[in-house]
Protein backbone atom coordinates (compact mmCIF):
# COMPACT_ATOMS: atom_id res chain seq x y z
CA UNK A 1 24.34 -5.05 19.50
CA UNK A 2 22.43 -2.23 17.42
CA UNK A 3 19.24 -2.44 15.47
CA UNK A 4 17.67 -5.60 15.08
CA UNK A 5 15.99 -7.44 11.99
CA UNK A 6 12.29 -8.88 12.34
CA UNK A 7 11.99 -11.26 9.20
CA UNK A 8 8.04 -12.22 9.33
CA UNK A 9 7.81 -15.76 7.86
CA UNK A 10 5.02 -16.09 5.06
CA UNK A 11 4.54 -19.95 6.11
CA UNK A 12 1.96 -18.91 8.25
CA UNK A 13 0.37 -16.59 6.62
CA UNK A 14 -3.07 -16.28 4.54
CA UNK A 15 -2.30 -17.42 1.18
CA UNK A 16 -5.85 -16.21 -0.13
CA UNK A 17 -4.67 -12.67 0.77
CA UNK A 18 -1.12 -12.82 0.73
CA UNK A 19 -0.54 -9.45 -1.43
CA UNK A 20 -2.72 -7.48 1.42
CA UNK A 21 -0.48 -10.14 4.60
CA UNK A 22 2.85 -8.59 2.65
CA UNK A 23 1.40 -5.42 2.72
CA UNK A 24 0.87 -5.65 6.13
CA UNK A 25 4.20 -6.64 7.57
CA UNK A 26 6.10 -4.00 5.41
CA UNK A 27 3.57 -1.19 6.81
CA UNK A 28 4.26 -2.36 10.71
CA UNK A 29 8.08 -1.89 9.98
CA UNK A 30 9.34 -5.64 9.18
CA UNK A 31 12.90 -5.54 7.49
CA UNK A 32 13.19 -8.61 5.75
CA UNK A 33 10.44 -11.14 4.13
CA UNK A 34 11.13 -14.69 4.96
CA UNK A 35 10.65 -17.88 2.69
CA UNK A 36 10.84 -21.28 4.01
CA UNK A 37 11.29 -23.98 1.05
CA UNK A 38 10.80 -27.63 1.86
CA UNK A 39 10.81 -30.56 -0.41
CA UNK A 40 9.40 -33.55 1.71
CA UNK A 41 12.69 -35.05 1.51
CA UNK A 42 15.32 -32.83 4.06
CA UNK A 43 11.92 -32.26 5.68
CA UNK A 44 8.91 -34.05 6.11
CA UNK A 45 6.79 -31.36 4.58
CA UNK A 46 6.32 -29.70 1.33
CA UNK A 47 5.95 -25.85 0.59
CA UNK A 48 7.00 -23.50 -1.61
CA UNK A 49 8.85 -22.66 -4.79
CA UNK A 50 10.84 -20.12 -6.72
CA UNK A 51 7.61 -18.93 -7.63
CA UNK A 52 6.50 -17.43 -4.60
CA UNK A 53 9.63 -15.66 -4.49
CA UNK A 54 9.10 -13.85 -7.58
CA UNK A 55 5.61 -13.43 -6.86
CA UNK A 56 6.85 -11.59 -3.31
CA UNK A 57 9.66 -9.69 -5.06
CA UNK A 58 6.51 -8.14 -7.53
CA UNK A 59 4.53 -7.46 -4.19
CA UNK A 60 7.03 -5.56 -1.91
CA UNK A 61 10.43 -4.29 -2.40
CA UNK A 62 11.76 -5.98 1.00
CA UNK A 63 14.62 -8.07 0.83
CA UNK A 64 13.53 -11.62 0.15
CA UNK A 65 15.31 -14.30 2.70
CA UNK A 66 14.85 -17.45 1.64
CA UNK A 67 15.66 -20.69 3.46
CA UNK A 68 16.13 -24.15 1.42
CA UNK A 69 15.48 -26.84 3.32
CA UNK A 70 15.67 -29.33 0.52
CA UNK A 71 17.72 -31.97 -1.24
CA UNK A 72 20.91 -30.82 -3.39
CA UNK A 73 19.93 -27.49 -2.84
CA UNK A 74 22.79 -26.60 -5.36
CA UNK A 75 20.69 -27.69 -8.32
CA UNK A 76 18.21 -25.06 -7.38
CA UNK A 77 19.83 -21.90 -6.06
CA UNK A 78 20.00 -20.07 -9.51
CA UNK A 79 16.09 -20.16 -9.99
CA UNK A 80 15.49 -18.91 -6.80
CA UNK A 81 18.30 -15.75 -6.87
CA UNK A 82 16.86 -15.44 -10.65
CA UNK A 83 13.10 -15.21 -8.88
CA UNK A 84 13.95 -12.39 -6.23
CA UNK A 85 16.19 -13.85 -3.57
CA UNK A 86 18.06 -11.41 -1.39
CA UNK A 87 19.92 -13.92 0.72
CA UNK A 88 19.82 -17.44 0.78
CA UNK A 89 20.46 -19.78 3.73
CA UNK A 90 21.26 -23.46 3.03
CA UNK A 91 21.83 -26.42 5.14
CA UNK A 92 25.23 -27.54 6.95
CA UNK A 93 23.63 -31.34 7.22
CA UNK A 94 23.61 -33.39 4.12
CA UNK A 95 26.01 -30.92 1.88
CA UNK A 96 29.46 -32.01 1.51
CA UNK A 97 30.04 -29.39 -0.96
CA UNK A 98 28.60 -26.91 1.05
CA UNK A 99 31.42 -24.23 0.60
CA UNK A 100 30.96 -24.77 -3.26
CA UNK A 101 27.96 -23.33 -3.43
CA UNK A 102 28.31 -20.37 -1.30
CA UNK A 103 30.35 -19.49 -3.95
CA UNK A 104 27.66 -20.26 -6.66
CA UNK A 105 25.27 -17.91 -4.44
CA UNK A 106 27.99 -15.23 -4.30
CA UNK A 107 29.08 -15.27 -7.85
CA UNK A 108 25.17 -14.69 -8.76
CA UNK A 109 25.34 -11.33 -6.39
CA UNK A 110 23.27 -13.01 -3.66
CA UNK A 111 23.98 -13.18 0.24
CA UNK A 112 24.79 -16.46 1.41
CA UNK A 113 23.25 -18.18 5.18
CA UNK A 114 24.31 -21.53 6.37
CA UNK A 115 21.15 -23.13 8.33
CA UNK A 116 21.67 -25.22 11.54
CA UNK A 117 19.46 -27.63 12.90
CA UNK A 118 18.77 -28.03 17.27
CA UNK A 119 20.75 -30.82 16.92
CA UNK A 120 24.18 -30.13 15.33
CA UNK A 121 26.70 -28.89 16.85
CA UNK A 122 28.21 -25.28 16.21
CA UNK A 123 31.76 -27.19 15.66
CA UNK A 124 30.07 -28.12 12.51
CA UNK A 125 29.97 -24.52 10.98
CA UNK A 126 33.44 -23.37 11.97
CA UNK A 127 35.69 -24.28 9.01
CA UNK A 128 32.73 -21.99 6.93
CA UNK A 129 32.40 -18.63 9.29
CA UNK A 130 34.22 -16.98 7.00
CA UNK A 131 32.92 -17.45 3.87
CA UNK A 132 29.50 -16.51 4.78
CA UNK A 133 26.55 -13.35 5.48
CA UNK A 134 24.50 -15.26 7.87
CA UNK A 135 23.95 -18.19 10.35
CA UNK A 136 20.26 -19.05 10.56
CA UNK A 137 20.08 -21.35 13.72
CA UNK A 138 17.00 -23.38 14.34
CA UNK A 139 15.54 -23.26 17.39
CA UNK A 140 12.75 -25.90 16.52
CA UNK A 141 13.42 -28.95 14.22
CA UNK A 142 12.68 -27.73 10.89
CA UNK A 143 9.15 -28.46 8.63
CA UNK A 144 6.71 -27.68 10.65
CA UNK A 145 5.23 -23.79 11.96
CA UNK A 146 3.98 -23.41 15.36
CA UNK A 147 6.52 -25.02 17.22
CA UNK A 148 7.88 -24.23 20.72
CA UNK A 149 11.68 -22.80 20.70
CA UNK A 150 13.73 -24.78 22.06
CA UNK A 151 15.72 -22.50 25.00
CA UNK A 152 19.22 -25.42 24.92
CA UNK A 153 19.99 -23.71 21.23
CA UNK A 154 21.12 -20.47 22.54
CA UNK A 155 24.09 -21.78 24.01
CA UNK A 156 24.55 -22.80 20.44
CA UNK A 157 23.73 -19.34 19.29
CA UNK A 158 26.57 -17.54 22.01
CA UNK A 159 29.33 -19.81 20.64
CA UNK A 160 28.56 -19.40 17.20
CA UNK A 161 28.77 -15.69 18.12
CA UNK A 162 31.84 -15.84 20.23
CA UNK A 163 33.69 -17.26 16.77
CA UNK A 164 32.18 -14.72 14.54
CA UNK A 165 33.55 -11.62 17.49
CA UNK A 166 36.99 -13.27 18.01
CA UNK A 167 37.41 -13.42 14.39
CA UNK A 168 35.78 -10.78 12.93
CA UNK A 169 33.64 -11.86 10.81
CA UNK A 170 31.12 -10.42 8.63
CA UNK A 171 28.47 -13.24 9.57
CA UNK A 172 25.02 -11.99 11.92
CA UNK A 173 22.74 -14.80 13.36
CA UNK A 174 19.65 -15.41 12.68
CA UNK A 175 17.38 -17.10 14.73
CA UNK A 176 13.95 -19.13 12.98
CA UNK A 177 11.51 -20.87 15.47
CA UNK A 178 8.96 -20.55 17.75
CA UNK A 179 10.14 -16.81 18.22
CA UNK A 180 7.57 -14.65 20.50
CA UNK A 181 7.98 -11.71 22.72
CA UNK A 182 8.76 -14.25 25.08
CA UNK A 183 11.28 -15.88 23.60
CA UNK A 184 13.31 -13.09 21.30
CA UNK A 185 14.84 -11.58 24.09
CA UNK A 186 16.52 -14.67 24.96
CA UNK A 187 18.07 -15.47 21.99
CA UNK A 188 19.12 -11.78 21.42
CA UNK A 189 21.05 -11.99 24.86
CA UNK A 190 23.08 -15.26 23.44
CA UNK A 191 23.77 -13.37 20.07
CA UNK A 192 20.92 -13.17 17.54
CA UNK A 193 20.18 -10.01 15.76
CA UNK A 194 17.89 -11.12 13.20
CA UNK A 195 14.32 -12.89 13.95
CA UNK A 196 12.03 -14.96 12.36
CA UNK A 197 8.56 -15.46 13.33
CA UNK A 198 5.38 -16.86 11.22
CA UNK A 199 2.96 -17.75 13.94
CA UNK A 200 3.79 -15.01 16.34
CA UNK A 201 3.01 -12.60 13.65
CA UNK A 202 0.88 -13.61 11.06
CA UNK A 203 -1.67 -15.41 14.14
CA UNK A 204 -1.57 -12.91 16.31
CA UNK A 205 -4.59 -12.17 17.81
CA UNK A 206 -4.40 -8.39 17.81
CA UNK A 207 -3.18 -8.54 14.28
CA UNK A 208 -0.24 -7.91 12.49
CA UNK A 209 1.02 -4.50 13.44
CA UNK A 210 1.06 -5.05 16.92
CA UNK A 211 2.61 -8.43 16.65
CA UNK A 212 5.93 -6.70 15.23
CA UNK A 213 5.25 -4.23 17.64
CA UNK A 214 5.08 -6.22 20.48
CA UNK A 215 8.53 -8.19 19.03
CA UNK A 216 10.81 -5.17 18.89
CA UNK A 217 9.55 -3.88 22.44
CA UNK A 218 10.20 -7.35 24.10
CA UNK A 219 13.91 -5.57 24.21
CA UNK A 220 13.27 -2.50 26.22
C-alpha cells in the first residue's frame, strides 16, 4: 500500500514546551500534526480550540489534521480552516447534514475526513465515500488519550477499504487510538495508511525520535 503517514497527536503532549514537542516530531520525520477538539458535549472531555491550530500552523509548516469531536461542528469549521487546518475530519454520528458541510470544508480549500466511532457500523459511511479525503476510524471510544485499541475495529477498517478499492475512491483511512508498534501493523494489514498516536509518541520512554522510529519499523 506505499508510504505511510504517522500523524503524532499533540493531546498528549507537554503543553509547557509544546513549540520544542512540535519541533521534535517534525525532526524524527512525522508527516502530519494531529489536533483532537472536544467540547464536553459529543465527548465527555474538553480540549482545544482554533487557537492551538494557529498557534501550530506559526510553529511548524506540517499539515495540520484536525479532528472535531464536538456539537454542530458546522458552526465552527471556518475558524478552524481560517486558523491553519489542513484537513478536517468530522463526525458521521449526530450530523444529519453531514454531506453539507463537506462541502463547506471543500469550498474553503480544506480536505475533508469523516470520523467513526468503535461502535458504528461502516454501512453508515457508504452513501459519503465519495465525497470525501479521509476516513478517520476510531479504534478507542473517543475523549480520552491512553486508551487500549480495540483489535474488533479493523474488520471495520478492511470493509471500509474494500468500498473505497471497488470504487475507486480518492478516500485513505486513518486510524486514531491506542496505536503502538504493537498495534499499527494490524490495522495497516486491514487497510490503514495513516496513524495517529499521542501516548505512544509523546510518552515514550526513549523519547520522541525513537517512538516514530520504532512506529514506521513495526512494518518491516
Amino acid at each position: 500500500m506505499g508510504k505511510i503517514l504517522i500523524a503524532p497527536s499533540i493531546l498528549s503532549a507537554d503543553f509547557s514546551s509544546l513549540g520544542n514537542e512540535i519541533k521534535q516530531i517534525e525532526a524524527a520525520g512525522a508527516d502530519w500534526i494531529h489536533i483532537d477538539v472536544m467540547d464536553g458535549q459529543f465527548v465527555p472531555n474538553i480540549s482545544m480550540g482554533a487557537f492551538i491550530v494557529e498557534t501550530c500552523h506559526q510553529i511548524s509548516a506540517l499539515p495540520i489534521d484536525v479532528h472535531l469531536m464536538i456539537e454542530r461542528p458546522e458552526n465552527h469549521i471556518k475558524s478552524f480552516i481560517n486558523a491553519g487546518a489542513s484537513s478536517l475530519s468530522i463526525h458521521i454520528e449526530g450530523n444529519p447534514n453531514i454531506h453539507r458541510t463537506f462541502q463547506e470544508i471543500h469550498e474553503l480549500g480544506c480536505k475533508a475526513g469523516v470520523a467513526i466511532n468503535p461502535g458504528t457500523p461502516a454501512s453508515a459511511l457508504m452513501e459519503i465515500l465519495s465525497f470525501i479525503d479521509m476516513v478517520l476510524v476510531m479504534s478507542v471510544n473517543p475523549g480520552f488519550s491512553g486508551q487500549s485499541f480495540i483489535p474488533q475495529v479493523c474488520k471495520k477498517i478492511d470493509e471500509i477499504n474494500n468500498s473505497i478499492s471497488r470504487n475507486n475512491y480518492r478516500a485513505i483511512i486513518q486510524v486514531d487510538g491506542g496505536i503502538s508498534k504493537g498495534t499499527l501493523p494490524e490495522a495497516y494489514k486491514a487497510g490503514a495508511t495513516c496513524f495517529v498516536a499521542a501516548t505512544s509518541i509523546f510518552r515514550h520512554p526513549a523519547g520522541i525520535h525513537q517512538a516514530i522510529k520504532e512506529l514506521r519499523a513495526s512494518l518491516e
